[in-house]
C-alpha atoms as a PDB file:
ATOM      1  CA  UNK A   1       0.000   0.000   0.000  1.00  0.00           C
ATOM      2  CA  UNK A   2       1.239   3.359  -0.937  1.00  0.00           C
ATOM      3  CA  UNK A   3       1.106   6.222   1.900  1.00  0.00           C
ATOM      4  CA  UNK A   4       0.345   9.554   1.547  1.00  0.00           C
ATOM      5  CA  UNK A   5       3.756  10.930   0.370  1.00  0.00           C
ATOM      6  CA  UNK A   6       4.047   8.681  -2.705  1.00  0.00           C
ATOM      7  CA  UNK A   7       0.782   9.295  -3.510  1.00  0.00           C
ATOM      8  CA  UNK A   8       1.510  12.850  -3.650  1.00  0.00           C
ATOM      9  CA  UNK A   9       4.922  12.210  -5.220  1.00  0.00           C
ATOM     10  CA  UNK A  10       2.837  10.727  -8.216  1.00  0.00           C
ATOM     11  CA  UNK A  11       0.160  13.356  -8.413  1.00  0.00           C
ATOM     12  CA  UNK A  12       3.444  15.512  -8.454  1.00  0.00           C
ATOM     13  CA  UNK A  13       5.604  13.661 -11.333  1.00  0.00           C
ATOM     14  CA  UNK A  14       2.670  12.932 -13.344  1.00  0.00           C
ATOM     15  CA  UNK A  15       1.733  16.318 -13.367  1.00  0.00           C
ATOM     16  CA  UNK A  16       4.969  17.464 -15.140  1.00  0.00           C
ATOM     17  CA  UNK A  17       5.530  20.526 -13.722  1.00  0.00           C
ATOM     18  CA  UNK A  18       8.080  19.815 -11.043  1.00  0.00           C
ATOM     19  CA  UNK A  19      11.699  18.691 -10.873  1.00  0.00           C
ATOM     20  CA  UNK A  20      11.998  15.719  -8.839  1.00  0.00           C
ATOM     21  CA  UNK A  21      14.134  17.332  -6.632  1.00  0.00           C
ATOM     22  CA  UNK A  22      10.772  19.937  -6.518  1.00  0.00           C
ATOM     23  CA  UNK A  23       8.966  16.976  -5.890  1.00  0.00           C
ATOM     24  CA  UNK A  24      11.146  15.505  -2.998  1.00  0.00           C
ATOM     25  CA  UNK A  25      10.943  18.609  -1.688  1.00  0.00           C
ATOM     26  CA  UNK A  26       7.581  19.348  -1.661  1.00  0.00           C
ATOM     27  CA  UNK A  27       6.755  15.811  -0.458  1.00  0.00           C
ATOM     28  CA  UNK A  28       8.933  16.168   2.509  1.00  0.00           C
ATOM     29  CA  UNK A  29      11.841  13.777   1.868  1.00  0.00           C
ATOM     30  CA  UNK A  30      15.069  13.266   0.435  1.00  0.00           C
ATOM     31  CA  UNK A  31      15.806  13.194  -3.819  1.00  0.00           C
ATOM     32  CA  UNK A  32      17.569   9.628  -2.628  1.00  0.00           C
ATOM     33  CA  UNK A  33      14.659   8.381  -1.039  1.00  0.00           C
ATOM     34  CA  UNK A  34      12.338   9.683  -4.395  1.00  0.00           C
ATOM     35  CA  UNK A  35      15.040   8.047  -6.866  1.00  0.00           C
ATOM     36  CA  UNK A  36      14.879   4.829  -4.956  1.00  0.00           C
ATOM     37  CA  UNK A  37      11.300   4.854  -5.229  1.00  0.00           C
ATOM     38  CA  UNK A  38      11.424   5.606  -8.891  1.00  0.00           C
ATOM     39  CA  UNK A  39      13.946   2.557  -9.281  1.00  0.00           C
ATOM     40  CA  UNK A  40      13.354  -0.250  -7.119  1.00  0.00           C
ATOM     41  CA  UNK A  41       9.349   0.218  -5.317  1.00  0.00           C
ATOM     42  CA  UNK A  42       7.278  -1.757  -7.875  1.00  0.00           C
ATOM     43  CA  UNK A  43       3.996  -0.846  -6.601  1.00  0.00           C
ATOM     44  CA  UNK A  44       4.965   3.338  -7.344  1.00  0.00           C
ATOM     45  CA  UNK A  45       6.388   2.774 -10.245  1.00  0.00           C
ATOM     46  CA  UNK A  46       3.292   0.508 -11.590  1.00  0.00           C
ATOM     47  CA  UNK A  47       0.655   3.495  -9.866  1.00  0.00           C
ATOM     48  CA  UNK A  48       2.746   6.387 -11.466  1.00  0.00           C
ATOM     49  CA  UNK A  49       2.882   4.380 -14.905  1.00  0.00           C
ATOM     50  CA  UNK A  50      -1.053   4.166 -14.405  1.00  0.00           C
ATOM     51  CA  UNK A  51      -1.292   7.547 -13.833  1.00  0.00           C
ATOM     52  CA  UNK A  52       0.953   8.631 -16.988  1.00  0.00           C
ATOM     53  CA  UNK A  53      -1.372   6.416 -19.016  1.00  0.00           C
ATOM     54  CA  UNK A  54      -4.850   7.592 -17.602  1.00  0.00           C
ATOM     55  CA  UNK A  55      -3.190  11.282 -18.534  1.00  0.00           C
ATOM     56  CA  UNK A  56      -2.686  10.328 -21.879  1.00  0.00           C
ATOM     57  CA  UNK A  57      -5.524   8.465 -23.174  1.00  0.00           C
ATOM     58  CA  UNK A  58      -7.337  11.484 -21.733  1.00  0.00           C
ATOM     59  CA  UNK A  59      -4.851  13.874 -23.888  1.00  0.00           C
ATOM     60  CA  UNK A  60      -5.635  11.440 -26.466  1.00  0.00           C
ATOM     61  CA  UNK A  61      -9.616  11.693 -26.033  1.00  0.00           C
ATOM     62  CA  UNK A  62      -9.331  15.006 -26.327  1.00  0.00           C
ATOM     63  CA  UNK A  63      -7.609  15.903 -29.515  1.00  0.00           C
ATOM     64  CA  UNK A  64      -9.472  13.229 -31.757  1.00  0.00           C
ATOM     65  CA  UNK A  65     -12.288  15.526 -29.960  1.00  0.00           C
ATOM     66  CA  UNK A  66     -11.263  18.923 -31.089  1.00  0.00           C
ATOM     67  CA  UNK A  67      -9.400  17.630 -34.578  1.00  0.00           C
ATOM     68  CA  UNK A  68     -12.437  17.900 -36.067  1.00  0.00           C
ATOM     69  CA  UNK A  69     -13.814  20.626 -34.807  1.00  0.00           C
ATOM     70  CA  UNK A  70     -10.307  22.522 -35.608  1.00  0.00           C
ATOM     71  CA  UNK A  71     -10.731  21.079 -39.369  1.00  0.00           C
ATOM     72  CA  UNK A  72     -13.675  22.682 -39.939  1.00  0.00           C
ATOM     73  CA  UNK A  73     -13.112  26.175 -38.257  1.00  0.00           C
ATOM     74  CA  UNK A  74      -9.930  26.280 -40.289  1.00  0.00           C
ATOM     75  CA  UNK A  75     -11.945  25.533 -43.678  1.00  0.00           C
ATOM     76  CA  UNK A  76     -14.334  28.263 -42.912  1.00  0.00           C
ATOM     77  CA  UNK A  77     -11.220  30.460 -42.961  1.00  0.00           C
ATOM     78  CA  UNK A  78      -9.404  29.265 -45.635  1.00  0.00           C
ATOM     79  CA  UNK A  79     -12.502  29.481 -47.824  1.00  0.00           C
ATOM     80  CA  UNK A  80     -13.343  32.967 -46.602  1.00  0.00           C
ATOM     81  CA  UNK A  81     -10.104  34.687 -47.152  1.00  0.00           C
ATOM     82  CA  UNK A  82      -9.769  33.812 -50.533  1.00  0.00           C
END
């Protein structure tokens, strides 16, 4: 079971907006302890891998979404410019 601080360490990475020493930080431990956990705990790495993936096929969702939305507004330009 992972506690609270590798949860939030996942939230965190997945998120990609942090360094992991940002992330270490913010989580409250050491960039050792985060590395080890990014190398050797299965169970984080498998829950931050789920995480990635759930963030893409949503990214993914969403621009076969707006693609053709996008087509069309940029056809309704290119036809009325010319």
């Amino acid at each position: 079971m992972l506690d609270d601080k590798k949860l939030q360490a996942i939230d965190y990475l997945a998120s990609g907006e942090y360094t992991k020493t940002e992330v270490a930080k913010l989580v409250g431990v050491s960039r050792t302890s985060l590395h080890k956990w990014l190398s050797k705990d299965e169970e984080f790495i498998a829950k931050l891998n789920e995480r990635l993936q759930e963030i893409k096929d949503q990214c993914q969702k969403e621009f076969y979404y707006r693609l053709p939305i996008a087509i069309e507004e940029y056809w309704k330009l290119a036809m009325t410019t010319t």
